[in-house]
C-alpha atoms as a PDB file:
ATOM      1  CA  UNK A   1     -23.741  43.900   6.564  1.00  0.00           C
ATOM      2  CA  UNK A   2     -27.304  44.298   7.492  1.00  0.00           C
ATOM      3  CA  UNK A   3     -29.765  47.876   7.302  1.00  0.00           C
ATOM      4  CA  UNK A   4     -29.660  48.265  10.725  1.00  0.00           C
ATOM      5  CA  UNK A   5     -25.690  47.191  11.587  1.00  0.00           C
ATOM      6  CA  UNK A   6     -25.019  49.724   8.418  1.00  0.00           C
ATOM      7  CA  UNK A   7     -27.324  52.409  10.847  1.00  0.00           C
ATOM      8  CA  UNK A   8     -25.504  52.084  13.913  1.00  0.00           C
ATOM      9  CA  UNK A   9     -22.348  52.205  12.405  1.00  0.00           C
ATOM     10  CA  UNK A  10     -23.476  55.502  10.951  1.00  0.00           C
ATOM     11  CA  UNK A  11     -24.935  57.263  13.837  1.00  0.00           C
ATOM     12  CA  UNK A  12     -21.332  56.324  15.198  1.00  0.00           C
ATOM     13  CA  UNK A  13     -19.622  57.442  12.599  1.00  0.00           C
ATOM     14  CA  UNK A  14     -22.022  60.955  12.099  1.00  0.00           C
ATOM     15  CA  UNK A  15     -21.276  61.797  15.925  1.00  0.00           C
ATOM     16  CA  UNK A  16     -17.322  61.291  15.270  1.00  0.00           C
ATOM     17  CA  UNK A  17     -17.027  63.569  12.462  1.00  0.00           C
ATOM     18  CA  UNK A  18     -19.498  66.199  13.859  1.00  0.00           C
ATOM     19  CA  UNK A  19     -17.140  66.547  17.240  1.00  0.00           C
ATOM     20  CA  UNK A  20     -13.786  66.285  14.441  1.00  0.00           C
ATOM     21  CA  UNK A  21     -15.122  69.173  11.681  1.00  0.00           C
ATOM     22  CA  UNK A  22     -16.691  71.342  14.255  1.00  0.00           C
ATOM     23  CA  UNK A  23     -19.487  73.754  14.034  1.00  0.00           C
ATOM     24  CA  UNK A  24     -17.649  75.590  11.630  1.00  0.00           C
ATOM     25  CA  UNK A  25     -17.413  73.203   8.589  1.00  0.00           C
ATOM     26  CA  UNK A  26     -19.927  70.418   9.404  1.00  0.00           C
ATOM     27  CA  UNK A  27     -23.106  70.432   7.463  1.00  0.00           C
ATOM     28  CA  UNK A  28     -25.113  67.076   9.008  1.00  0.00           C
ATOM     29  CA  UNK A  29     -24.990  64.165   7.577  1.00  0.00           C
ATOM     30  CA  UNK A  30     -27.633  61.064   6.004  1.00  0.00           C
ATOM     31  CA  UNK A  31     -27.845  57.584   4.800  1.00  0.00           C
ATOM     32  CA  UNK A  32     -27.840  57.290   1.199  1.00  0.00           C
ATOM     33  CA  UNK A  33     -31.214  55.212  -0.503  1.00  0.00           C
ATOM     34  CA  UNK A  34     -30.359  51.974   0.761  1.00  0.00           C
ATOM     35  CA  UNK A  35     -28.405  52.258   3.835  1.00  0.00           C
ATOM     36  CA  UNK A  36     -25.447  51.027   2.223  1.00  0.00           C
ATOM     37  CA  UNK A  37     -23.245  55.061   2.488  1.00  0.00           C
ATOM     38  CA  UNK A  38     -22.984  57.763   5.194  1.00  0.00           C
ATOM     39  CA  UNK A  39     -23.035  60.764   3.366  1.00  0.00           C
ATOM     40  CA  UNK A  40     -21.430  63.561   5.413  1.00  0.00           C
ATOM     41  CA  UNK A  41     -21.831  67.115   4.518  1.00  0.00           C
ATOM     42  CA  UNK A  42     -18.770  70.199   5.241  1.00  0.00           C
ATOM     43  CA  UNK A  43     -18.180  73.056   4.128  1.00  0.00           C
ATOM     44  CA  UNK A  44     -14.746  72.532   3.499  1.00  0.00           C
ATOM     45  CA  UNK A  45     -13.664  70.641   0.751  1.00  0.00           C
ATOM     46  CA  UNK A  46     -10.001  69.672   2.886  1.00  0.00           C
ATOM     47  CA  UNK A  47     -12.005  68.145   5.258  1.00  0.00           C
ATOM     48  CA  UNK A  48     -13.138  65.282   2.969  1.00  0.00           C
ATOM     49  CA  UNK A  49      -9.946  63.135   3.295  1.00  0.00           C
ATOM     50  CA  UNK A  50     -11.127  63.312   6.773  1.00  0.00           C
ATOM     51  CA  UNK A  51     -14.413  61.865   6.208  1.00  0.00           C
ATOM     52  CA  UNK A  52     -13.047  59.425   3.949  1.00  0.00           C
ATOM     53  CA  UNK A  53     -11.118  57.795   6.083  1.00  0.00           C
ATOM     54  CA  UNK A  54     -14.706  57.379   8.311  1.00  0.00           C
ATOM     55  CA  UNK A  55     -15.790  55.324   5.637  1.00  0.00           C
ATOM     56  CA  UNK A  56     -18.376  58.064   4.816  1.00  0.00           C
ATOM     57  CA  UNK A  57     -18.633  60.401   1.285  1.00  0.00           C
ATOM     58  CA  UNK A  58     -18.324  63.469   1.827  1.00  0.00           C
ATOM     59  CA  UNK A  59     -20.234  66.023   0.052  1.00  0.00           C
ATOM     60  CA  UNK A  60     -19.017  70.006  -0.481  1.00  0.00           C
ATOM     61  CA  UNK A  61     -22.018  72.281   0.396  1.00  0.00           C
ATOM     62  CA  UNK A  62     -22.602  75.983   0.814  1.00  0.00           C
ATOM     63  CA  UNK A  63     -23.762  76.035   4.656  1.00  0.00           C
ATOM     64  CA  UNK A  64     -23.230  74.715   7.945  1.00  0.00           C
ATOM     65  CA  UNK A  65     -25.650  72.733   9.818  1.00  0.00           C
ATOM     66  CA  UNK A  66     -25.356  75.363  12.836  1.00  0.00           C
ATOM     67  CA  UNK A  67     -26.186  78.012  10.305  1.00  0.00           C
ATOM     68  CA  UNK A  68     -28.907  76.055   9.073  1.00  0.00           C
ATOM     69  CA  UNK A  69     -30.441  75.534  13.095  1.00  0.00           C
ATOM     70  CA  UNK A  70     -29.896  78.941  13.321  1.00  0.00           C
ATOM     71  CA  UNK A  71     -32.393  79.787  10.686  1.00  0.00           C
ATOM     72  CA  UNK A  72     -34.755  77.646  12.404  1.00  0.00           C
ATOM     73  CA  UNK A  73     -34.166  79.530  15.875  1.00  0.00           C
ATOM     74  CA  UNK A  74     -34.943  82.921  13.974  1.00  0.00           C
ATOM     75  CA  UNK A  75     -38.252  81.010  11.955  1.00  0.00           C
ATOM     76  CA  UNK A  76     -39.307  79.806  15.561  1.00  0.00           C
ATOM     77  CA  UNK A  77     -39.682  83.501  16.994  1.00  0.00           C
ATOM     78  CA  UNK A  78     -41.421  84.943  13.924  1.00  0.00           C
ATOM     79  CA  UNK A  79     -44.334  86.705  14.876  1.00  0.00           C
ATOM     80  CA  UNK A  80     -47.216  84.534  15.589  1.00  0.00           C
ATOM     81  CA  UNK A  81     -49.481  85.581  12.686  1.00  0.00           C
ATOM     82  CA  UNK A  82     -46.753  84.252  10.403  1.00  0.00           C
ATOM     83  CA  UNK A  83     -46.005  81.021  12.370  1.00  0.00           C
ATOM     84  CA  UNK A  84     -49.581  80.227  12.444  1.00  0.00           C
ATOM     85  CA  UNK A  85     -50.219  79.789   8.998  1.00  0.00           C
ATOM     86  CA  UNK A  86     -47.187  78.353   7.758  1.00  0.00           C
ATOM     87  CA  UNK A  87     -47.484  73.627   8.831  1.00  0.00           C
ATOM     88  CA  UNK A  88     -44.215  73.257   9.528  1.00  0.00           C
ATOM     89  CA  UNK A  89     -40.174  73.652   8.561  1.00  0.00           C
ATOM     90  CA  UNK A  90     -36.706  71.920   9.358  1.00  0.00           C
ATOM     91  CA  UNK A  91     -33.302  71.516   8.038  1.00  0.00           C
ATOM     92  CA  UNK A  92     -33.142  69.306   5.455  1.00  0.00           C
ATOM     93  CA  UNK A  93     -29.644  68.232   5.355  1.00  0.00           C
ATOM     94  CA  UNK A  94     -30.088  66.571   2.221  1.00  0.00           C
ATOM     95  CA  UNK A  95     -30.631  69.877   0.215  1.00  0.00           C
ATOM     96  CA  UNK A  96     -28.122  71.948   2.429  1.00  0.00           C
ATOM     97  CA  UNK A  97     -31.342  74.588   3.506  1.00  0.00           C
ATOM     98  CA  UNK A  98     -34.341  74.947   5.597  1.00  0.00           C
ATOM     99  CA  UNK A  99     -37.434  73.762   4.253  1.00  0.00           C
ATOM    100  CA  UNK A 100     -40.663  75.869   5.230  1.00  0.00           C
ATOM    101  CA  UNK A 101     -43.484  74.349   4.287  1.00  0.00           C
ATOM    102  CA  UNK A 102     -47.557  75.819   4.274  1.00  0.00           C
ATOM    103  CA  UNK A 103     -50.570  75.434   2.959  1.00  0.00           C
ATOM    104  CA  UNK A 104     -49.391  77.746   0.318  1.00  0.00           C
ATOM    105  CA  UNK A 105     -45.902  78.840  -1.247  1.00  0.00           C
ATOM    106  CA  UNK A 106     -46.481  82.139  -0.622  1.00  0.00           C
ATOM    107  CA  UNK A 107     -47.431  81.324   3.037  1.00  0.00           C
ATOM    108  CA  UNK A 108     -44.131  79.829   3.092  1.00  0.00           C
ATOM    109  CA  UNK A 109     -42.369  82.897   1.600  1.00  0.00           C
ATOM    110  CA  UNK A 110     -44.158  85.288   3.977  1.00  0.00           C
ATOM    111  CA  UNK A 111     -42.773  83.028   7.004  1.00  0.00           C
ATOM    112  CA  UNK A 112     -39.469  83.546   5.903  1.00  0.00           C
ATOM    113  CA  UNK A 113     -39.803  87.186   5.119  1.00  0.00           C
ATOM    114  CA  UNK A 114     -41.105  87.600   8.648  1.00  0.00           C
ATOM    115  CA  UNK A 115     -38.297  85.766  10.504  1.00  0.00           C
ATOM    116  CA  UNK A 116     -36.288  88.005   8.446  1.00  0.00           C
ATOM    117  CA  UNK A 117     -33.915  85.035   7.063  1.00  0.00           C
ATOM    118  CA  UNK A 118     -31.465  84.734   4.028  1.00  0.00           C
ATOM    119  CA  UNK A 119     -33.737  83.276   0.773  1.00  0.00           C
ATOM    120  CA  UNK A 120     -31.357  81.542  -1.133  1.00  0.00           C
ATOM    121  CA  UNK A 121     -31.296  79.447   2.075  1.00  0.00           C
ATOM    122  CA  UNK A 122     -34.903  78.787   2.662  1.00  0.00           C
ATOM    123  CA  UNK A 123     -36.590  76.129   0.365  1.00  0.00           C
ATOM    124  CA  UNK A 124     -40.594  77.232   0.375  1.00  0.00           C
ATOM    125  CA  UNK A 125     -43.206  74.926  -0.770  1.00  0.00           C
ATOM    126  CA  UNK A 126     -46.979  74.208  -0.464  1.00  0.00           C
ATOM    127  CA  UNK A 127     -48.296  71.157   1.527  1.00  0.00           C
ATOM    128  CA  UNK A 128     -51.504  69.520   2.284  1.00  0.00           C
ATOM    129  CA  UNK A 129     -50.222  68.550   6.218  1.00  0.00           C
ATOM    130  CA  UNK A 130     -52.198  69.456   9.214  1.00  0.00           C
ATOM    131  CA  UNK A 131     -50.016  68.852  11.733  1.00  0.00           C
ATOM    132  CA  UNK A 132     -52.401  68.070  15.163  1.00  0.00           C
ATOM    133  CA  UNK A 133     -51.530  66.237  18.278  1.00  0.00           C
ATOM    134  CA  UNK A 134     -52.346  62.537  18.098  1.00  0.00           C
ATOM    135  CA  UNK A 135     -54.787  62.594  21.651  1.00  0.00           C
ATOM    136  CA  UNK A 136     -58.578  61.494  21.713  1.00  0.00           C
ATOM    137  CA  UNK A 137     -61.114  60.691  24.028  1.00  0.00           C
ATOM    138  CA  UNK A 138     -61.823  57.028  23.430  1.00  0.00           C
ATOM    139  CA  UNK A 139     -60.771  54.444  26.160  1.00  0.00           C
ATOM    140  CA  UNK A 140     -57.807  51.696  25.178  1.00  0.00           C
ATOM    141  CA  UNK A 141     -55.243  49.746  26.584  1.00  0.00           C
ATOM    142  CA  UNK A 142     -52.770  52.477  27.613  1.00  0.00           C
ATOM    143  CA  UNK A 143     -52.470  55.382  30.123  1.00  0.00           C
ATOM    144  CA  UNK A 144     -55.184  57.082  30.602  1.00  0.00           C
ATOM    145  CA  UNK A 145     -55.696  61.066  31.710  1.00  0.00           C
ATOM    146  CA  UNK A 146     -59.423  61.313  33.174  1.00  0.00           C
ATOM    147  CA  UNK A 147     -61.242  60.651  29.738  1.00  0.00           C
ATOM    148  CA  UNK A 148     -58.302  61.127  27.480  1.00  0.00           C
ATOM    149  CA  UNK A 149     -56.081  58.216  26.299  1.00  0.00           C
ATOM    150  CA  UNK A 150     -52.131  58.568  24.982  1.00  0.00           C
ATOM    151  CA  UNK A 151     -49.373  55.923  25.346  1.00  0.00           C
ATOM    152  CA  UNK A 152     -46.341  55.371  27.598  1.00  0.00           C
ATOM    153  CA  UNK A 153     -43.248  56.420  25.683  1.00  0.00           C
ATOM    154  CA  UNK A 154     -40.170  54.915  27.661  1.00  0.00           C
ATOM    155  CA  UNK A 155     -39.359  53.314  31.539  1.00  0.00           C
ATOM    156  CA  UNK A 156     -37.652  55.602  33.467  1.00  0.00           C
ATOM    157  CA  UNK A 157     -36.709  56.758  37.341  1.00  0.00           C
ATOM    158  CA  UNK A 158     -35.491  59.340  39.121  1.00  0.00           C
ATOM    159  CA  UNK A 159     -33.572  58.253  41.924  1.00  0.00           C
ATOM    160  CA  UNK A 160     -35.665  55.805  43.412  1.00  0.00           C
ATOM    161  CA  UNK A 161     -39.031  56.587  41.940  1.00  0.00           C
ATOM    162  CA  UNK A 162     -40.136  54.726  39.102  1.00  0.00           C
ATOM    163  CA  UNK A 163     -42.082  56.572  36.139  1.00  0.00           C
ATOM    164  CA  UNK A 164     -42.565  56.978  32.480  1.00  0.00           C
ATOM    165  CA  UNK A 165     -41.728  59.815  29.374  1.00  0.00           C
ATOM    166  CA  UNK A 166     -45.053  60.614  27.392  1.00  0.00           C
ATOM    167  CA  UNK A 167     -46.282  63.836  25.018  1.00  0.00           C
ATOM    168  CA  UNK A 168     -46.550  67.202  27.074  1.00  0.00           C
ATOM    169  CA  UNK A 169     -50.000  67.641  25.046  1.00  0.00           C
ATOM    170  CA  UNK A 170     -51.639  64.983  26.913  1.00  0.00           C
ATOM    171  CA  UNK A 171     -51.524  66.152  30.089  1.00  0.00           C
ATOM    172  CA  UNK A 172     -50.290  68.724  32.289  1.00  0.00           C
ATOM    173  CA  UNK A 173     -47.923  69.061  35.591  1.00  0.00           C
ATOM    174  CA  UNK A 174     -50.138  67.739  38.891  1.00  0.00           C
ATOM    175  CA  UNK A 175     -52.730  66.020  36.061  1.00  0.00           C
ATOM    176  CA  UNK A 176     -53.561  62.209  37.218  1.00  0.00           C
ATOM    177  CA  UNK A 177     -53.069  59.057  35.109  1.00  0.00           C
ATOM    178  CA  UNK A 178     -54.473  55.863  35.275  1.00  0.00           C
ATOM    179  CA  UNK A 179     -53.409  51.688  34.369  1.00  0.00           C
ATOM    180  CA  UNK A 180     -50.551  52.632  35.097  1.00  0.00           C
ATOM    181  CA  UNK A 181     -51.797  54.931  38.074  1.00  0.00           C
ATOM    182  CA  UNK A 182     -49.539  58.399  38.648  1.00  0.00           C
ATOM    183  CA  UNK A 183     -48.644  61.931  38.129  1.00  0.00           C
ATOM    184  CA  UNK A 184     -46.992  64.250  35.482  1.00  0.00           C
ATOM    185  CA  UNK A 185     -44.198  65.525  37.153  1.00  0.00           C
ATOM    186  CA  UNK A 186     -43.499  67.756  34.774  1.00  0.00           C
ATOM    187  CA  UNK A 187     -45.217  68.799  31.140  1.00  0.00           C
ATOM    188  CA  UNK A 188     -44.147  71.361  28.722  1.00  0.00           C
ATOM    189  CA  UNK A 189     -46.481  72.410  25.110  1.00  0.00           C
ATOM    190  CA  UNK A 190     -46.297  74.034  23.012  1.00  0.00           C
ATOM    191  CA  UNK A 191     -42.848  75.302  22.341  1.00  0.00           C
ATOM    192  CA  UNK A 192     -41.850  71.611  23.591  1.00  0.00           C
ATOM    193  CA  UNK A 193     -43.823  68.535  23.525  1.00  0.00           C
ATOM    194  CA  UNK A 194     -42.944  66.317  26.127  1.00  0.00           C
ATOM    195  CA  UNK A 195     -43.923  65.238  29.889  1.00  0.00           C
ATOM    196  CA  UNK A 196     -42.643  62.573  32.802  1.00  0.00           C
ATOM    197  CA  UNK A 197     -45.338  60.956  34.872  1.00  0.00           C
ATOM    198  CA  UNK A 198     -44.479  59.351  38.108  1.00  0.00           C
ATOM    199  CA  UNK A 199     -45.770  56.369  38.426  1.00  0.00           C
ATOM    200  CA  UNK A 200     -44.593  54.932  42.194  1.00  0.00           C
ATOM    201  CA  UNK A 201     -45.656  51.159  43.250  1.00  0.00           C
ATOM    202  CA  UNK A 202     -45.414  50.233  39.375  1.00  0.00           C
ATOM    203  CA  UNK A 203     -42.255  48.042  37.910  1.00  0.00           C
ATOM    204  CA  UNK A 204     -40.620  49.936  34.632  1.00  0.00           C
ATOM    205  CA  UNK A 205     -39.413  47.684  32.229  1.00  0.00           C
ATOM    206  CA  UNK A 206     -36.498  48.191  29.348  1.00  0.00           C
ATOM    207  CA  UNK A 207     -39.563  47.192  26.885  1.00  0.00           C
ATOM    208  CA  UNK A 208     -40.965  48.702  23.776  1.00  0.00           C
ATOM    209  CA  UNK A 209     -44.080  46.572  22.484  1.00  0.00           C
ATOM    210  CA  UNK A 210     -43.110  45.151  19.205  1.00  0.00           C
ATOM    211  CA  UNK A 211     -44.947  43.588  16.482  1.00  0.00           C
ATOM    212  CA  UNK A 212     -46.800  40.104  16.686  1.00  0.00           C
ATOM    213  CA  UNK A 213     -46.766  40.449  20.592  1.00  0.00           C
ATOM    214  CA  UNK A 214     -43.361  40.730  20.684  1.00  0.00           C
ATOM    215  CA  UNK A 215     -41.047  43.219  22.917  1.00  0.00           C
ATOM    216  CA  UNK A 216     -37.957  45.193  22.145  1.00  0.00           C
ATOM    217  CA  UNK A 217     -35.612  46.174  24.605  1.00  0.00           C
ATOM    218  CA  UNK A 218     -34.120  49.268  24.802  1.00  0.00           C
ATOM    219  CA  UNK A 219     -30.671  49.207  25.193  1.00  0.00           C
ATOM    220  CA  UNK A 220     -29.864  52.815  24.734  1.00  0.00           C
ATOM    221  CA  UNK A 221     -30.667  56.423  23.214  1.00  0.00           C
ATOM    222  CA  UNK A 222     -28.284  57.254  20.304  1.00  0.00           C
ATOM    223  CA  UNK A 223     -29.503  59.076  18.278  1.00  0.00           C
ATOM    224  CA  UNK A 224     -30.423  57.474  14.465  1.00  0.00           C
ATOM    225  CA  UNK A 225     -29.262  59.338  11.320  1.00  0.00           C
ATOM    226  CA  UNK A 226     -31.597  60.873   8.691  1.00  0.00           C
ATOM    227  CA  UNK A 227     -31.954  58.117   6.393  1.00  0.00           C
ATOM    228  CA  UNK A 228     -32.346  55.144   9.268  1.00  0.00           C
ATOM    229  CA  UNK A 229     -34.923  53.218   9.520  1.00  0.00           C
ATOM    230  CA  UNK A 230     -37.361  53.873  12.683  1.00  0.00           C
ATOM    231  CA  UNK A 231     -40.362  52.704  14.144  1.00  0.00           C
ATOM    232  CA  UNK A 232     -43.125  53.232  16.691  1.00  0.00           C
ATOM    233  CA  UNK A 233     -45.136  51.839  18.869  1.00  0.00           C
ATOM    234  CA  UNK A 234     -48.625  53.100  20.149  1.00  0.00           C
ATOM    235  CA  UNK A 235     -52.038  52.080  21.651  1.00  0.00           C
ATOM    236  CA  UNK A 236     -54.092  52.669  18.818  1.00  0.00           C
ATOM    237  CA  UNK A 237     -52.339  51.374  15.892  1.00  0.00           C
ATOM    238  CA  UNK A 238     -49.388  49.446  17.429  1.00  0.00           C
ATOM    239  CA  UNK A 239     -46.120  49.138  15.937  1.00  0.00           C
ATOM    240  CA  UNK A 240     -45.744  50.807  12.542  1.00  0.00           C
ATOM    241  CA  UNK A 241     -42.347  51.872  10.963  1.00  0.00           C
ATOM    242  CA  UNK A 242     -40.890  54.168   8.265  1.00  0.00           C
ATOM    243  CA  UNK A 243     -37.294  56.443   7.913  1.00  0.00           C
ATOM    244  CA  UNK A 244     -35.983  59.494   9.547  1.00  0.00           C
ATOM    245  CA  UNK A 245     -36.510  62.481   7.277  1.00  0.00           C
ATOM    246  CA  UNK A 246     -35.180  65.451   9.203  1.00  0.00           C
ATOM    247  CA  UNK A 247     -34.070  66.495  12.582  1.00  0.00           C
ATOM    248  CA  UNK A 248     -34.856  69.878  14.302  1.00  0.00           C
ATOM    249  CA  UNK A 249     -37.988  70.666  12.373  1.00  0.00           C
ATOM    250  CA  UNK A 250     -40.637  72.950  13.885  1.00  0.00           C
ATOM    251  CA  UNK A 251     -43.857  72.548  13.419  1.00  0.00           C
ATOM    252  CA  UNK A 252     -47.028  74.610  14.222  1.00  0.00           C
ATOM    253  CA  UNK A 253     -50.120  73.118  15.910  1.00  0.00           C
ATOM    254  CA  UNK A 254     -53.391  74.797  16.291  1.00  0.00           C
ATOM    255  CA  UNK A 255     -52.240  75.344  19.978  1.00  0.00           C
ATOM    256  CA  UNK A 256     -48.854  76.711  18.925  1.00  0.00           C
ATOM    257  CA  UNK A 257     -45.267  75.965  17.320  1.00  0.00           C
ATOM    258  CA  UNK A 258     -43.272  72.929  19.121  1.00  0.00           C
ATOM    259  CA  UNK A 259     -39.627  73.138  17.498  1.00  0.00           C
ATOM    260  CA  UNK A 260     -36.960  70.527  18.026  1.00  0.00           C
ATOM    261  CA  UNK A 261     -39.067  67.724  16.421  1.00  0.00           C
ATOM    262  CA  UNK A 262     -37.955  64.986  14.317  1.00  0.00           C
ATOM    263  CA  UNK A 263     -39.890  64.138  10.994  1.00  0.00           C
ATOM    264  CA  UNK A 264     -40.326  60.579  10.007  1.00  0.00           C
ATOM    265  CA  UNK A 265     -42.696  58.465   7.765  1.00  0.00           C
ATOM    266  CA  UNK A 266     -44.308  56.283  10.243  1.00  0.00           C
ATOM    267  CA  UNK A 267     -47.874  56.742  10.300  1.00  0.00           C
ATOM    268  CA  UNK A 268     -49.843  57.357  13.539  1.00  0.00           C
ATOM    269  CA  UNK A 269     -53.543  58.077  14.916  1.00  0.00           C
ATOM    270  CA  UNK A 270     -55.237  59.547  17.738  1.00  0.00           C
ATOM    271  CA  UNK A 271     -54.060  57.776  20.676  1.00  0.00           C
ATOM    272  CA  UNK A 272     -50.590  56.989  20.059  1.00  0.00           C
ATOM    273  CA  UNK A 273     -49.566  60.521  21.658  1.00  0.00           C
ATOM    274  CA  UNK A 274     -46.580  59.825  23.820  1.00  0.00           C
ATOM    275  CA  UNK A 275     -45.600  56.789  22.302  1.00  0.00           C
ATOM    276  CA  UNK A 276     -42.418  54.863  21.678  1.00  0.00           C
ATOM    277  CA  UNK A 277     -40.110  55.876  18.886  1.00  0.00           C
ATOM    278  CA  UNK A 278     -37.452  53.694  18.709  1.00  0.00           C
ATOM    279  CA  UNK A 279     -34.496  52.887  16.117  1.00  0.00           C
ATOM    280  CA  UNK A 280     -32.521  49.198  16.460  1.00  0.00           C
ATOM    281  CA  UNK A 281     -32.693  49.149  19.668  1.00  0.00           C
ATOM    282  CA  UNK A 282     -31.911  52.734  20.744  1.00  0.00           C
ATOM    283  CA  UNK A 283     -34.724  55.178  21.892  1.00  0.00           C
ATOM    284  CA  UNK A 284     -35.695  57.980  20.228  1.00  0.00           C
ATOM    285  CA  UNK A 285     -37.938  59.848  20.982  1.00  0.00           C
ATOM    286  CA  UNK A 286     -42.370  59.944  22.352  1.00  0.00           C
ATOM    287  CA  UNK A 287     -44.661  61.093  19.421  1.00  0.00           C
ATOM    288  CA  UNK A 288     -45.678  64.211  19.492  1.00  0.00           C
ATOM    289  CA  UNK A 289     -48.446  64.449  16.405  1.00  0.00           C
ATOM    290  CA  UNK A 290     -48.579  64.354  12.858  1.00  0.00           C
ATOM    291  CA  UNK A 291     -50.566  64.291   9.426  1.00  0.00           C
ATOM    292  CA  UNK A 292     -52.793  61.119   7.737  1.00  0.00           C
ATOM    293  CA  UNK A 293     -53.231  58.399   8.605  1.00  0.00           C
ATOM    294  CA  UNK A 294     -52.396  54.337   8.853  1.00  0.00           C
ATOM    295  CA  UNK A 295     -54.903  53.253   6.078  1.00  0.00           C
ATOM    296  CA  UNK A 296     -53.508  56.027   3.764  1.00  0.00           C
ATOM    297  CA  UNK A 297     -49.905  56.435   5.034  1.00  0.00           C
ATOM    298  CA  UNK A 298     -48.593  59.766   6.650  1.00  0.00           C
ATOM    299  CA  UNK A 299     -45.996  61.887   8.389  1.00  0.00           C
ATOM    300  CA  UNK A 300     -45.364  61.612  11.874  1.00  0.00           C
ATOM    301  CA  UNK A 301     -42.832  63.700  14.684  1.00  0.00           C
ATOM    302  CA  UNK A 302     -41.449  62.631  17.658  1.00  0.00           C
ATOM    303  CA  UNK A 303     -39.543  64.701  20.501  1.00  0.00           C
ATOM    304  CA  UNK A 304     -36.136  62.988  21.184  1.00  0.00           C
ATOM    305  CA  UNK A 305     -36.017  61.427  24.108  1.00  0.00           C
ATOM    306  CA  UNK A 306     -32.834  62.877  25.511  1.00  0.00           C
ATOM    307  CA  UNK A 307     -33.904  66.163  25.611  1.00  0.00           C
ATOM    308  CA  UNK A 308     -36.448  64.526  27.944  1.00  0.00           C
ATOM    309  CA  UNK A 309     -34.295  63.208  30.400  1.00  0.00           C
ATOM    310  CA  UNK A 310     -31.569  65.925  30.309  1.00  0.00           C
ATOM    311  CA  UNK A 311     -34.607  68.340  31.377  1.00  0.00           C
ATOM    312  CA  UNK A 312     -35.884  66.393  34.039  1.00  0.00           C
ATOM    313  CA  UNK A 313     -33.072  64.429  35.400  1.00  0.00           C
ATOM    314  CA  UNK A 314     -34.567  61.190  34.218  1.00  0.00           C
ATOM    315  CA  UNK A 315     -32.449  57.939  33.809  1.00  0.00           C
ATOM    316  CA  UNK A 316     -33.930  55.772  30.421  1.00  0.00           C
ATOM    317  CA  UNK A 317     -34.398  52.305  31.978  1.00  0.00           C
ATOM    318  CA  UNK A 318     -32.188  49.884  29.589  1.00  0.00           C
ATOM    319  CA  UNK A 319     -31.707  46.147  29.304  1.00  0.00           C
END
């Protein structure tokens, strides 16, 4: 079986046993090195006959994933001073804890000890990231917001009126867009990063651009598991691709914290704001910002795409 048959068979298989164990015992779940193994976290060891007969390993760990998200929430409305110098932190489902991670350990620490959270479940650790929305001012072949440039995430409509998903950084509600020509709808950063422009008189299509000239069509928005491979496509450096590192993973900009994210090693650059993020051939999310670069490699996050369309009442255009 191929990567990605072995990655939509897990995403499958991680939504099954979250709705089966329940909030209470299920502690997330990720692809082992190599795709080849679902590895499905509880906190119950009676529930791994369960997982088992998923075709998944189960591993025992101390916390849930809900308990784990809820140390997030509580890191998300820190006080301000705190959030602003700490780059970023997520559950890591991996390591069973939430990973807050600053320029320094002890800016880290004094993140934690702000939000008030248990220790033992907070992993602190210096970084050299600089999180920063991926938006510039040079022209390109993409949407364009007066004298800014970003890139169409996904097709969609609502009800009749055709339109696209994009980053909420690169323009707000009532702001203008041109090639295609229309209108953000609606725009929400920080806290959020994510927008819809209408985009009337234009034809969506079910495409992502690919590599080589080539187009993939979306056929859907499951969500991928940690662990799965991923890639992106934007106007500045076109399609580039990496893994899913972590879900739900807040990180702070110089104009604030946008939580929810999802962490992956594709690389990105200024200009490839609002791009596609897209696993197989399921959606995922329009990229938000991230750290490095393509010559040098770096980390990139993305907003999932369904939050976008539950907000706004959006249907994803599909093939």
């Amino acid at each position: 079986m191929t990567r990605l048959a072995n990655e939509q068979r897990a995403a499958a298989t991680e939504a099954t046993l979250s709705s089966k164990l329940g909030a209470d015992s299920f502690g997330g779940a990720w692809l082992n090195e190599d795709a080849s193994k679902l590895m499905v976290a509880t906190t119950d060891a009676a529930e791994s006959a369960a997982i088992e007969e998923q075709g998944a390993q189960p591993v025992v760990v101390k916390r849930t994933l809900a308990e784990l998200e809820g140390i997030v929430q509580k890191i998300d409305q820190a006080p301000e001073p705190a959030r602003s110098g700490a780059a970023l932190w997520y559950v890591d489902v991996t390591a069973n804890n939430v990973s807050v991670q600053a320029p320094t350990v002890e800016a880290a620490q004094a993140l934690a000890d702000a939000a008030g959270v248990d220790k033992e479940a907070v992993s602190a650790s210096a970084t050299a990231e600089q999180p920063k929305p991926f938006i510039d001012i040079i022209g390109g072949a993409a949407y364009y917001i007066g004298s800014s440039r970003c890139s169409v995430g996904f097709s969609v409509t609502r009800g009749s009126t055709p339109g696209f998903v994009t980053a909420g950084h690169c323009g707000r509600a009532g702001a203008r867009t041109s090639q295609p020509t229309g209108t953000f709808q609606g725009s929400s950063f920080p806290g959020n990063d994510y927008a819809w422009v209408a985009a009337p008189g234009n034809t969506p299509q079910p495409l992502v651009r690919g590599s080589g000239g080539s187009s993939v069509t979306v056929r859907g928005s499951s969500q991928a598991s940690v662990g799965s491979s991923i890639c992106r496509s934007g106007s500045t450096t076109g399609w580039r691709c990496g893994t899913i590192q972590q879900h739900n993973a807040s990180v702070t900009y110089p104009q604030g914290t946008v939580g929810g994210l999802t962490r992956t090693s594709a690389c990105a650059e200024p200009g490839d704001s609002g791009g596609s993020f897209i696993s197989g051939n399921q959606a995922q999310g329009v990229t938000s910002g991230g750290s490095g670069n393509c010559r040098v490699g770096g980390t990139t996050y993305h907003q999932p795409v369904n939050e976008i369309l539950s907000t706004y009442g959006l249907t994803l255009r599909t093939g």
